[in-house]
C-alpha atoms as a PDB file:
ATOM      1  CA  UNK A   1     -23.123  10.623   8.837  1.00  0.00           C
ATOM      2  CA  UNK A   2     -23.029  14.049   7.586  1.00  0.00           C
ATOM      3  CA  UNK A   3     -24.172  15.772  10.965  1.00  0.00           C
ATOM      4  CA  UNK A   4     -21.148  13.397  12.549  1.00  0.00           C
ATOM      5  CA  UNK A   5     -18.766  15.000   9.545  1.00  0.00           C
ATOM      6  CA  UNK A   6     -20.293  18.638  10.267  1.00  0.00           C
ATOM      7  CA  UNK A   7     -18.987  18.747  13.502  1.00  0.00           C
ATOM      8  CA  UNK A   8     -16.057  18.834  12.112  1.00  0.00           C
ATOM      9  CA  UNK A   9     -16.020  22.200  10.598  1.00  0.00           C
ATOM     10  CA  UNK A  10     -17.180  25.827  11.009  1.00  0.00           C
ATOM     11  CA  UNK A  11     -18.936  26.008   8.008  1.00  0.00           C
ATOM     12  CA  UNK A  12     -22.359  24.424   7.054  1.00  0.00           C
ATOM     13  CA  UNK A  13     -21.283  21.225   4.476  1.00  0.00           C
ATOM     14  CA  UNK A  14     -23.032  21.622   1.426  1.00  0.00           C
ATOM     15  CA  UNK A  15     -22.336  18.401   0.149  1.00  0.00           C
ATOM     16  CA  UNK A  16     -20.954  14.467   1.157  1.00  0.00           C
ATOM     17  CA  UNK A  17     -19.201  12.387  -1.728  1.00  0.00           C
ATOM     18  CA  UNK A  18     -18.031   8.864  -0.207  1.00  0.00           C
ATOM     19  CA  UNK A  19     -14.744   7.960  -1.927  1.00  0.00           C
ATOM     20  CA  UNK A  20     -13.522   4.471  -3.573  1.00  0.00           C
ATOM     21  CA  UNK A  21     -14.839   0.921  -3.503  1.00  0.00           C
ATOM     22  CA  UNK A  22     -16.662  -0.184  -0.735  1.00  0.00           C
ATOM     23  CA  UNK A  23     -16.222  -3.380   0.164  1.00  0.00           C
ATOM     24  CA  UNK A  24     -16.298  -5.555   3.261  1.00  0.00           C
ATOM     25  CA  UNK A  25     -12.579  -5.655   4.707  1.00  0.00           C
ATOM     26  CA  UNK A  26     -12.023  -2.286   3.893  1.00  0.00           C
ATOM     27  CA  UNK A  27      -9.475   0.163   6.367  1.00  0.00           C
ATOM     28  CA  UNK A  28     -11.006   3.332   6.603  1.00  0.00           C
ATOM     29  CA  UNK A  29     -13.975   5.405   5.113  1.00  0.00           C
ATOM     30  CA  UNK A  30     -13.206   8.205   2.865  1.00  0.00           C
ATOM     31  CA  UNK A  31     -15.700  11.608   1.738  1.00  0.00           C
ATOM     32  CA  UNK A  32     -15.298  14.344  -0.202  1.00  0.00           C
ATOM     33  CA  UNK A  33     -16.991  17.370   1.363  1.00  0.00           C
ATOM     34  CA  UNK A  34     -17.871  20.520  -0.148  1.00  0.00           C
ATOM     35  CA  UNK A  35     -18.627  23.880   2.016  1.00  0.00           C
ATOM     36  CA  UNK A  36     -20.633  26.592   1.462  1.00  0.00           C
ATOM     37  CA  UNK A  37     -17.576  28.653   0.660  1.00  0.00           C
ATOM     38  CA  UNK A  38     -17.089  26.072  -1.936  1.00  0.00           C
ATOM     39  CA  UNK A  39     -13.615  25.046  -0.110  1.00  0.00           C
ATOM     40  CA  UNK A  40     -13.082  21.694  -0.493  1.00  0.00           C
ATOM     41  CA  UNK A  41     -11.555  18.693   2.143  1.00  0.00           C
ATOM     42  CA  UNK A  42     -11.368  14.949   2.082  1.00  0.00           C
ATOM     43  CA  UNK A  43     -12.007  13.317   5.744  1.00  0.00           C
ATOM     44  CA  UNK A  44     -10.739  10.082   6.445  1.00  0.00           C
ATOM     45  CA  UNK A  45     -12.003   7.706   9.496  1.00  0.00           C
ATOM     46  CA  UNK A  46     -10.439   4.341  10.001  1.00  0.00           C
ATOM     47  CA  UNK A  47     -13.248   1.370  10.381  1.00  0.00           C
ATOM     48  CA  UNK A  48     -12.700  -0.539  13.327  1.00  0.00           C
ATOM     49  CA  UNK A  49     -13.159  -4.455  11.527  1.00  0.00           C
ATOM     50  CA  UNK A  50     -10.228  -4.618   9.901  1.00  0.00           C
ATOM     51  CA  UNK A  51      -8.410  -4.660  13.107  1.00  0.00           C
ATOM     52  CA  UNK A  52      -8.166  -9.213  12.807  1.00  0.00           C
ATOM     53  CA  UNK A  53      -7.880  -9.086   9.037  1.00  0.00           C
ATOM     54  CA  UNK A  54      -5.268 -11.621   7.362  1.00  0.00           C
ATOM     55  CA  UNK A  55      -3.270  -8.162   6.551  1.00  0.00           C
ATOM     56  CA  UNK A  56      -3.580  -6.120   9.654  1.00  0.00           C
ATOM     57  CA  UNK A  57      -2.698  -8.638  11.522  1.00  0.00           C
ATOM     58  CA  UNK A  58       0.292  -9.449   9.028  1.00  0.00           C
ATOM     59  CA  UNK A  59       1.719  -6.112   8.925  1.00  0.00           C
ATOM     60  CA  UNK A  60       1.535  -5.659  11.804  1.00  0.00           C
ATOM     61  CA  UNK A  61       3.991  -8.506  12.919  1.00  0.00           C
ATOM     62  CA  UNK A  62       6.247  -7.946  10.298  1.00  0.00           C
ATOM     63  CA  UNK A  63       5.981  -4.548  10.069  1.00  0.00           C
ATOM     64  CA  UNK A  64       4.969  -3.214  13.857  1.00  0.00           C
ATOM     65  CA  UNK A  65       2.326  -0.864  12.158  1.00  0.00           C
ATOM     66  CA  UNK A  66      -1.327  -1.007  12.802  1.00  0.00           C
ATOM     67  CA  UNK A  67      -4.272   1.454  11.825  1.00  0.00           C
ATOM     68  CA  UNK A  68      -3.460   3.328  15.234  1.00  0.00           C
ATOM     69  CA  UNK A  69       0.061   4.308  14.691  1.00  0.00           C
ATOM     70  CA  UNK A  70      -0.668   4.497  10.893  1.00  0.00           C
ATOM     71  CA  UNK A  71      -3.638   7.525  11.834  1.00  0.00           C
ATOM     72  CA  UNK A  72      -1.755   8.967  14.804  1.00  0.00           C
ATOM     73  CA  UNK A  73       1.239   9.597  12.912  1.00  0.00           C
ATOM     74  CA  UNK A  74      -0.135  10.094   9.338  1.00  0.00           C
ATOM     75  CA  UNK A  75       0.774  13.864   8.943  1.00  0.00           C
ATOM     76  CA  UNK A  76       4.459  13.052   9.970  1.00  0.00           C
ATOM     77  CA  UNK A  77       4.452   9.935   6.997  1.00  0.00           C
ATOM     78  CA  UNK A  78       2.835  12.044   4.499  1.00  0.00           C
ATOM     79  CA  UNK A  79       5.474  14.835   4.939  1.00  0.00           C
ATOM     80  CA  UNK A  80       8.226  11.971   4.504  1.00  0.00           C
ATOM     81  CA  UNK A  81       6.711  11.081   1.160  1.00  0.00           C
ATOM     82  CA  UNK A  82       6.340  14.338   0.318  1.00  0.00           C
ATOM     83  CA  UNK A  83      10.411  14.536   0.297  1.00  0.00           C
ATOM     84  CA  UNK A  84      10.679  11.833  -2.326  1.00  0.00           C
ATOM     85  CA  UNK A  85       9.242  14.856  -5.066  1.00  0.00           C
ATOM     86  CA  UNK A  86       7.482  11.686  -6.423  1.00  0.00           C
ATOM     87  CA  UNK A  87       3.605  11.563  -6.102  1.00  0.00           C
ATOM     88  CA  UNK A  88       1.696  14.558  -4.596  1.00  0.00           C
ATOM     89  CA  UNK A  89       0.753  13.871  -1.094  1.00  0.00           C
ATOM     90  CA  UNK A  90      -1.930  15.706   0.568  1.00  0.00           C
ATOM     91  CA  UNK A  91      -1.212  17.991   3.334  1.00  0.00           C
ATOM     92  CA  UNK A  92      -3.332  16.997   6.849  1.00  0.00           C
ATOM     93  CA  UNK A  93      -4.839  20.067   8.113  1.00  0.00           C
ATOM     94  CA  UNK A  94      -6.339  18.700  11.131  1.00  0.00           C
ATOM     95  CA  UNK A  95      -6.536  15.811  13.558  1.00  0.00           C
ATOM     96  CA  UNK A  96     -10.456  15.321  15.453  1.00  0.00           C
ATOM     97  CA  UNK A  97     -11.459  13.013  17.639  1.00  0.00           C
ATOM     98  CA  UNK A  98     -15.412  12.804  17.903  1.00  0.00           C
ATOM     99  CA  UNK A  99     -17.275   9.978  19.719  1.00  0.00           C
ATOM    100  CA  UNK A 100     -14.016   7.397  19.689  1.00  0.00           C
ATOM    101  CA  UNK A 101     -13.240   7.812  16.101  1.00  0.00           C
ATOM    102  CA  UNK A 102     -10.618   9.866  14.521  1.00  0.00           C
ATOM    103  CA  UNK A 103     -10.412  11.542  11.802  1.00  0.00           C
ATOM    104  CA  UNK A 104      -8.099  13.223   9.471  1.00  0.00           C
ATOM    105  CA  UNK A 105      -9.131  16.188   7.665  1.00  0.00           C
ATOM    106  CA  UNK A 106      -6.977  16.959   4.375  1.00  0.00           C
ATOM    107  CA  UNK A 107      -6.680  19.343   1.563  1.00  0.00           C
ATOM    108  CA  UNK A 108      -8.159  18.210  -1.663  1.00  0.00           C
ATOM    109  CA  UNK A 109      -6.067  17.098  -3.974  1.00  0.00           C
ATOM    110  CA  UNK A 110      -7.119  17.985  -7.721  1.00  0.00           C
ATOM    111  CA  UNK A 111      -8.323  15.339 -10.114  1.00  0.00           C
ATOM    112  CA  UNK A 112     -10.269  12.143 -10.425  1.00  0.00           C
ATOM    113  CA  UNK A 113      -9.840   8.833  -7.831  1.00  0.00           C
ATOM    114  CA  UNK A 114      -8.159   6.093  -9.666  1.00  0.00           C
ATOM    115  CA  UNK A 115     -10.182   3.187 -10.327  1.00  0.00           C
ATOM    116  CA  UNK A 116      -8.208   1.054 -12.378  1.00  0.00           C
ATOM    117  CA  UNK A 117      -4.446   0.397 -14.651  1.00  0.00           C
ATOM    118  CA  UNK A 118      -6.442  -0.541 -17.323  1.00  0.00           C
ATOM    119  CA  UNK A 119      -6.579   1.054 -21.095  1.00  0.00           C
ATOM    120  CA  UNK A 120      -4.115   3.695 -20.637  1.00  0.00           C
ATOM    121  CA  UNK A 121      -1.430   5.710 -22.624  1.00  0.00           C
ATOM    122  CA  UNK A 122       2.161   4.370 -22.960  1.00  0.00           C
ATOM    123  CA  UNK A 123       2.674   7.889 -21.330  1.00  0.00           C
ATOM    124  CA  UNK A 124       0.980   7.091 -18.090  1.00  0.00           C
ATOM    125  CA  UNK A 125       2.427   4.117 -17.316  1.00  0.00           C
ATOM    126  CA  UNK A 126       5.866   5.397 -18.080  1.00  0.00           C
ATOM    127  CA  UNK A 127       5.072   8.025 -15.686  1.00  0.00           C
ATOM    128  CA  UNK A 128       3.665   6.063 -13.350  1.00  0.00           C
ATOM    129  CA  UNK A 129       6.864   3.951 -13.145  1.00  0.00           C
ATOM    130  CA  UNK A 130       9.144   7.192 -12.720  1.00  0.00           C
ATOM    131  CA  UNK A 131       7.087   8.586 -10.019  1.00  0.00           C
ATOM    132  CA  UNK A 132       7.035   5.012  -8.163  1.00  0.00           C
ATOM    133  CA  UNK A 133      10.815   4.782  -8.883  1.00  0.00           C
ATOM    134  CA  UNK A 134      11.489   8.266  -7.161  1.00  0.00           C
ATOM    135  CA  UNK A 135       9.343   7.063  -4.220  1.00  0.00           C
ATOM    136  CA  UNK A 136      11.671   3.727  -3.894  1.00  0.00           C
ATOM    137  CA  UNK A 137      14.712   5.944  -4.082  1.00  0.00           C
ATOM    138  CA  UNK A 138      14.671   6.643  -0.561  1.00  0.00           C
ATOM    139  CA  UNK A 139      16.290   3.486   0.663  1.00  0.00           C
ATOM    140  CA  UNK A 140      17.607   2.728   4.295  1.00  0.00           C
ATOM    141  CA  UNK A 141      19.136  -0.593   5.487  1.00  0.00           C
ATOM    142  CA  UNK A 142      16.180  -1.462   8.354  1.00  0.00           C
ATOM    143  CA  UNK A 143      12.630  -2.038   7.312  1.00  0.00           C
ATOM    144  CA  UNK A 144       9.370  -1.090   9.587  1.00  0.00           C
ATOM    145  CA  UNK A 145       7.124   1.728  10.160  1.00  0.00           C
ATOM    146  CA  UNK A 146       7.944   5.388   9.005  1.00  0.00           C
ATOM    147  CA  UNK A 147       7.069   6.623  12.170  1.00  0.00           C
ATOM    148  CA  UNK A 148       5.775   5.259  15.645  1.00  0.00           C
ATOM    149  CA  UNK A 149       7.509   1.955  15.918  1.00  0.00           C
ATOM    150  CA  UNK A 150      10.699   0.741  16.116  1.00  0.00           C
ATOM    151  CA  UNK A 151      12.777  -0.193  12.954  1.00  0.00           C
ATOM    152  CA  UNK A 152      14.705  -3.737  12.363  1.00  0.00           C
ATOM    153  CA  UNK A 153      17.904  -4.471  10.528  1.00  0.00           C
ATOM    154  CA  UNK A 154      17.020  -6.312   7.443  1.00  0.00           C
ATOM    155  CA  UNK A 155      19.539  -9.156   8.143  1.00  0.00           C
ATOM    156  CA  UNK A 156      16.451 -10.070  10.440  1.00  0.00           C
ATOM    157  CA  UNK A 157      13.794  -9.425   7.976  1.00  0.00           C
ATOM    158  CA  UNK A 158      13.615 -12.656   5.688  1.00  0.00           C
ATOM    159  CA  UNK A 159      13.717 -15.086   9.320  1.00  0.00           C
ATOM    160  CA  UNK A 160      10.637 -12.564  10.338  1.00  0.00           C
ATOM    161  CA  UNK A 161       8.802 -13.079   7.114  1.00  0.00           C
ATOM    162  CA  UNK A 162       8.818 -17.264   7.937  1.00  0.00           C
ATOM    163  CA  UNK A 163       7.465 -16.096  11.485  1.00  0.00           C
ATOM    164  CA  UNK A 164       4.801 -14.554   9.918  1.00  0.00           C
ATOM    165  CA  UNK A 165       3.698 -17.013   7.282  1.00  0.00           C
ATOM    166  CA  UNK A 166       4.175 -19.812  10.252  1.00  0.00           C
ATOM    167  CA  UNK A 167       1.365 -17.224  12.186  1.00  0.00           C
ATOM    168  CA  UNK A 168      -0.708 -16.458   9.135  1.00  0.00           C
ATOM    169  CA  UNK A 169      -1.197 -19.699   8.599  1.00  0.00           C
ATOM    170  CA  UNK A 170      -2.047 -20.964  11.398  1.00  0.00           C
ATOM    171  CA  UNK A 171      -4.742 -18.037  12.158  1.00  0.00           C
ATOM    172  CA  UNK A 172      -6.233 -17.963   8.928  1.00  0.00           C
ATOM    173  CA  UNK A 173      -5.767 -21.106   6.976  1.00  0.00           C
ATOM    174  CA  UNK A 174      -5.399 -24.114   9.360  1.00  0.00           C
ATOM    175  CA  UNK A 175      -8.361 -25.846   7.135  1.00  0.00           C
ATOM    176  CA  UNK A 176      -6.660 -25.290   3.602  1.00  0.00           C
ATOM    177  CA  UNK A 177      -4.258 -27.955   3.346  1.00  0.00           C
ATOM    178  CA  UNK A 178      -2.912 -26.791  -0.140  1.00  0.00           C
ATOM    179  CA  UNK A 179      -1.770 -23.454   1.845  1.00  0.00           C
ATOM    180  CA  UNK A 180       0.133 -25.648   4.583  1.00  0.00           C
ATOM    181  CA  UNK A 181       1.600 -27.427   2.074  1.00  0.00           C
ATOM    182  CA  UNK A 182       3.080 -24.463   0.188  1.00  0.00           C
ATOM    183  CA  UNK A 183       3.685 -22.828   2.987  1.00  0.00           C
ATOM    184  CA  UNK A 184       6.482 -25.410   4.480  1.00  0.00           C
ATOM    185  CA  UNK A 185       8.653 -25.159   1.036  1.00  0.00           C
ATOM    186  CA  UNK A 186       8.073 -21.323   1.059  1.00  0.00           C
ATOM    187  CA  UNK A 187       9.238 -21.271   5.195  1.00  0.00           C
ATOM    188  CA  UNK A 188      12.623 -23.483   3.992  1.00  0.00           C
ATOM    189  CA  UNK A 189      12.854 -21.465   0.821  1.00  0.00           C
ATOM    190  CA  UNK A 190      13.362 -18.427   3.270  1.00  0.00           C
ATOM    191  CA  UNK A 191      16.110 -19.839   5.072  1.00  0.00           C
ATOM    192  CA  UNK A 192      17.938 -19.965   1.991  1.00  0.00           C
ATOM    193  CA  UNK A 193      17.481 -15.857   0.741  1.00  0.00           C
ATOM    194  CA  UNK A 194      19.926 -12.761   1.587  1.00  0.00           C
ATOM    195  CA  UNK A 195      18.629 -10.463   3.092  1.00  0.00           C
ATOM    196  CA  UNK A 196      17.247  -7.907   0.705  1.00  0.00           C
ATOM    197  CA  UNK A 197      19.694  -5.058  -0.289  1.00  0.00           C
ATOM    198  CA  UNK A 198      18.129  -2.020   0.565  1.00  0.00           C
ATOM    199  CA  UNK A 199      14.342  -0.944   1.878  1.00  0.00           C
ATOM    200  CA  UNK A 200      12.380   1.815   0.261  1.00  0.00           C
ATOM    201  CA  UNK A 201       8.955   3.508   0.951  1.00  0.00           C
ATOM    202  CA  UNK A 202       6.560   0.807   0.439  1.00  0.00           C
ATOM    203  CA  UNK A 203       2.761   0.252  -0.259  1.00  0.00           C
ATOM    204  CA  UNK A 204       2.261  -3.194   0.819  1.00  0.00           C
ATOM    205  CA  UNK A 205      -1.010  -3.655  -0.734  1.00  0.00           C
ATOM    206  CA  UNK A 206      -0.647  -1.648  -3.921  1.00  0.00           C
ATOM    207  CA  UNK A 207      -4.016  -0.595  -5.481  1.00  0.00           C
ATOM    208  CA  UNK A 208      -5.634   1.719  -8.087  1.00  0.00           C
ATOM    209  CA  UNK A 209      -7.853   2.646  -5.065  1.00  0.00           C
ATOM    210  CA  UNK A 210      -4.857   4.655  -3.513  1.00  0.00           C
ATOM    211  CA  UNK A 211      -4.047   7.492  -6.434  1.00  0.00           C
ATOM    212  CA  UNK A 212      -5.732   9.977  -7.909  1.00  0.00           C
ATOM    213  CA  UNK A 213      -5.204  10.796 -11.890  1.00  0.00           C
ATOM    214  CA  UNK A 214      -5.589  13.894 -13.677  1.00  0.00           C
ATOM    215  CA  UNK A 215      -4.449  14.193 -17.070  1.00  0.00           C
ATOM    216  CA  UNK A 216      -3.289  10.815 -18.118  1.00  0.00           C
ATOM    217  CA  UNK A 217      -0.933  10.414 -15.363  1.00  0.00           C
ATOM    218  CA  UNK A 218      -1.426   9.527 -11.426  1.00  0.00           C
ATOM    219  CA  UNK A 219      -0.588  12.482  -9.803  1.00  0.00           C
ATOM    220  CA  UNK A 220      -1.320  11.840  -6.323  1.00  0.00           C
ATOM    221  CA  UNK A 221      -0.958   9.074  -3.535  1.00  0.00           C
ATOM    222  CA  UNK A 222      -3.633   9.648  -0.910  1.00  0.00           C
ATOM    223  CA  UNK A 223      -3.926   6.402   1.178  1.00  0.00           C
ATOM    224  CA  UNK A 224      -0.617   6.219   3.072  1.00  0.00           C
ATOM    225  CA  UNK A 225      -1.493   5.087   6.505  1.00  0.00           C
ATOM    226  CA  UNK A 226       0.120   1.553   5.534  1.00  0.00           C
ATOM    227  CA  UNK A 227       2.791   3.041   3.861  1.00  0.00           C
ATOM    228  CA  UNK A 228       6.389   1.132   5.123  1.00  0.00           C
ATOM    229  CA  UNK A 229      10.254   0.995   4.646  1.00  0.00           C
ATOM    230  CA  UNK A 230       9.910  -2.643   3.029  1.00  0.00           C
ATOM    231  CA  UNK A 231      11.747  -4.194   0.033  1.00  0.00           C
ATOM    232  CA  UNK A 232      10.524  -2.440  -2.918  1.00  0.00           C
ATOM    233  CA  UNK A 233      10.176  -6.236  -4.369  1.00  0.00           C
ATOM    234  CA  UNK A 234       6.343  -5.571  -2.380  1.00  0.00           C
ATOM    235  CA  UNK A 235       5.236  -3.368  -4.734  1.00  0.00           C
ATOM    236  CA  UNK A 236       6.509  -5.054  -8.085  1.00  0.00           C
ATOM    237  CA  UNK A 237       4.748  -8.261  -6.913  1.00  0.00           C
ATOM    238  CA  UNK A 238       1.236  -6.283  -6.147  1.00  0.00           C
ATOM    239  CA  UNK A 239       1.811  -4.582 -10.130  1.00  0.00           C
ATOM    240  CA  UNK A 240       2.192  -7.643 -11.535  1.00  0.00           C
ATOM    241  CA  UNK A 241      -1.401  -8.950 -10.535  1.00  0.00           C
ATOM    242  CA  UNK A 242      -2.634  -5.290 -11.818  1.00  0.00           C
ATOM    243  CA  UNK A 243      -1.341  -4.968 -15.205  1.00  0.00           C
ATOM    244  CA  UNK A 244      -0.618  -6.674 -18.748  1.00  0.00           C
ATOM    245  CA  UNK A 245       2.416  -7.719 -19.757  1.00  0.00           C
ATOM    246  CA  UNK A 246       2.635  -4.798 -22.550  1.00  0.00           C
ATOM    247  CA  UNK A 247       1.518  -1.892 -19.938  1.00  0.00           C
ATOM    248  CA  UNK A 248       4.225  -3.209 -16.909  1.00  0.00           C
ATOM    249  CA  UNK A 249       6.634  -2.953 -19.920  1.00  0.00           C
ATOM    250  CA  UNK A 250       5.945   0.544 -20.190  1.00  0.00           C
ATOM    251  CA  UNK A 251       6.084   1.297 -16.238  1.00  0.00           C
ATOM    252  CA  UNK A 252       9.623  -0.783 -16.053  1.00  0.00           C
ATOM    253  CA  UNK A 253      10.726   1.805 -18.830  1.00  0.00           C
ATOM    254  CA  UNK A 254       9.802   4.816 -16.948  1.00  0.00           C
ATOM    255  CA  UNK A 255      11.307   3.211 -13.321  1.00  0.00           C
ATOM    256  CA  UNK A 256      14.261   2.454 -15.276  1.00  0.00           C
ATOM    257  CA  UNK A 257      14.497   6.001 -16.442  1.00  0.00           C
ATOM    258  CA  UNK A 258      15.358   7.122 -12.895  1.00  0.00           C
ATOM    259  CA  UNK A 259      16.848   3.657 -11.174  1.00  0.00           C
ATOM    260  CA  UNK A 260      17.487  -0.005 -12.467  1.00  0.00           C
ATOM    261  CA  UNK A 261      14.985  -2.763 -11.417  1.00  0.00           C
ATOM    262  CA  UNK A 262      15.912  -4.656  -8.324  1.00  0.00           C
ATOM    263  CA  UNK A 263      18.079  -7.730  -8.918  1.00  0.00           C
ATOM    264  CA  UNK A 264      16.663  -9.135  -6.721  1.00  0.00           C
ATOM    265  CA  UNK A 265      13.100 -10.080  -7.593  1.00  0.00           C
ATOM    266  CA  UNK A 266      13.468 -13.062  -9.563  1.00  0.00           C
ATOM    267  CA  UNK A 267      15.132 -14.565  -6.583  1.00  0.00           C
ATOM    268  CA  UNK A 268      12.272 -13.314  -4.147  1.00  0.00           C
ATOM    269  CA  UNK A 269       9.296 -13.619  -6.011  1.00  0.00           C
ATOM    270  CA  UNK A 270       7.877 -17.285  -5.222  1.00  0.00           C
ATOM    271  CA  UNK A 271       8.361 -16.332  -1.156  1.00  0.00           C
ATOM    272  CA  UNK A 272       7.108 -12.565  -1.593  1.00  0.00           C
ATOM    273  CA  UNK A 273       4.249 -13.869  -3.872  1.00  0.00           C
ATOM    274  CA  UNK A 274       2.679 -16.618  -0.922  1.00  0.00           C
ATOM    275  CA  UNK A 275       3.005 -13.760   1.583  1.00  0.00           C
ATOM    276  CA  UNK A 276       1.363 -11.368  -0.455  1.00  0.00           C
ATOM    277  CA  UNK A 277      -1.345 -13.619  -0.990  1.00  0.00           C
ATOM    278  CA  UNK A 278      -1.803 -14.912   2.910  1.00  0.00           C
ATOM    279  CA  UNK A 279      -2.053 -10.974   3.458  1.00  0.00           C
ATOM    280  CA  UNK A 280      -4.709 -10.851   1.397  1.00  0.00           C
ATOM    281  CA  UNK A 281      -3.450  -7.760  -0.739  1.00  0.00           C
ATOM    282  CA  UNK A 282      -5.703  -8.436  -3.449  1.00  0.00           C
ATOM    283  CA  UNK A 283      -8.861 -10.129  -2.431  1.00  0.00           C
ATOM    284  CA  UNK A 284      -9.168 -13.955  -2.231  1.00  0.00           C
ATOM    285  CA  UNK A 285      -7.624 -15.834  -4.876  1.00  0.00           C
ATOM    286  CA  UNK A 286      -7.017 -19.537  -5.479  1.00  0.00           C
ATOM    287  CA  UNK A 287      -3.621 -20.419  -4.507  1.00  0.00           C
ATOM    288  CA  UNK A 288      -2.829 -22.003  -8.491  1.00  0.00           C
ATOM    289  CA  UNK A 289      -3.505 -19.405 -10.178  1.00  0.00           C
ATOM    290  CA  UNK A 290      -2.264 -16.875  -7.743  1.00  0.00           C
ATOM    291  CA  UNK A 291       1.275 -18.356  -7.469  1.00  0.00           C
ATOM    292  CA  UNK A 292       1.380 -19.267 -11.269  1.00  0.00           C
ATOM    293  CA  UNK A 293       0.447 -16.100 -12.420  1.00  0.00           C
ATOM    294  CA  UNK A 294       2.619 -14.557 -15.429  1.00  0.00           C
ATOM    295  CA  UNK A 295       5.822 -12.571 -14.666  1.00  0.00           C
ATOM    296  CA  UNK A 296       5.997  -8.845 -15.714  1.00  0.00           C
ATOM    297  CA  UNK A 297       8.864  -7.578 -14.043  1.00  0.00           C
ATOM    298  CA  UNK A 298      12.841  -8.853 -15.353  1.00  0.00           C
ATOM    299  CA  UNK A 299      16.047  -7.177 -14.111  1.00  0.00           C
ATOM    300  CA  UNK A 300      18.256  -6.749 -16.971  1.00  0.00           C
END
């Protein structure tokens, strides 16, 4: 691997750190590589077997974004985050193309790669939840990709969503009977919801894995191909399976600092929660204790 990442620079690469978790399922492969002028870059190169996962496949029905439209237009999405003055997003210095696989060479970003919400300060959840509040500020009245597909009125989004867990459901679960079951009340629950009030800048699938920390506070997002305009209820419901109820107190503070909570979510959960989890956002859970888990987030 590092003769294939060598060809991607001038200078002889002193050094090749492979970034994050790996695990099967995973989008892309990430290194930190040091030069001999002791510059550093991260390289990212999307893996190819995600392309039929449960969420690929899911976002990109309801979304219209897939890992080729999330690479090709990643520079143009990370300079629309960077607007929100919210996390730090890295700047892509160059696009390559070696053998069939791109990849995206970026400017380090200081600090540490987040590995988990756990054990923190009151401060760095609080600051957390400002930063992720400035990022949902940007809000628009059509939901899909930042850049490279077409956008949708969000009158259309909740009758897209029972598409999607009709599809999903089908693909992936035909043999779980539990999941078909829950998945015709969630369908006529659907019918029944506004549409959401506003979409923001989304994550989707919401994980430690995507920020970097530096002094007790997440200072950077660095995995934005999947990044959306989405109800912002998406990224409360993710939280909720990440945190305590004592630490998503303290992130609600800081978001509330900047905006109120959506009203929203209480309403939305239930549905939101069963797509989350036929996406597969976190892992493979059982469907009880996934759907019953406790409730973080309250609008006041």
């Amino acid at each position: 691997m590092k003769k294939t990442l060598q060809a991607l620079f001038d200078q002889p690469i002193v050094s090749v750190e492979t970034l994050g978790e790996q695990y099967e399922g995973r989008a892309n492969d990430v290194w930190l590589i040091s030069l001999q002028d002791k510059t550093e870059y991260v390289v990212k190169s999307h893996k190819m077997t995600r392309a039929e996962s449960e969420f690929v496949y899911g976002i990109s029905m309801i979304y219209g974004v897939n890992a080729h439209t999330g690479q090709e237009h990643l520079d143009q999405i990370n300079e629309k985050l960077a607007l929100t003055n919210s996390f730090h997003i890295p700047k892509v210095v160059r696009k390559v193309k070696k053998a069939g696989k791109h990849y995206d060479v970026m400017g380090k970003v200081e600090g540490t790669p987040l590995t988990s919400f756990e054990r923190r300060s009151s401060h760095f959840y609080q600051n957390y939840g400002r930063k992720l509040a400035l990022l949902h500020s940007y809000r628009t009245n059509s939901f899909g990709a930042v850049y490279g597909a077409e956008t949708r009125h969000l009158r259309e989004f909740h009758p897209l969503l029972k598409m999607a867990v009709s599809k999903l459901l089908s693909r992936y679960y035909a043999d779980q009977p539990e999941f078909q079951r829950y998945g015709e009340m969630v369908q006529q629950k659907l019918d029944h919801l506004s549409p959401p009030d506003s979409a923001s800048l989304i994550l989707i699938d919401l994980d430690p894995s995507q920020y970097i920390e530096k002094d007790d506070q997440v200072t950077s997002l660095v995995d934005t191909e999947y990044v959306v305009f989405g109800p912002a209820a998406f990224d409360f419901i993710a939280l909720e399976y990440l945190l305590t109820k004592e630490t998503a107190h303290d992130v609600q503070l800081g978001y509330e600092e900047i905006c109120p909570l959506l009203r929203q979510l209480h309403k939305v959960r239930e549905c939101y929660r069963f797509v989350s989890l036929l996406l597969d956002i976190h892992g493979s859970w059982d469907i009880q204790k996934w759907m019953n888990h406790p409730t973080f987030f309250h609008s006041k």
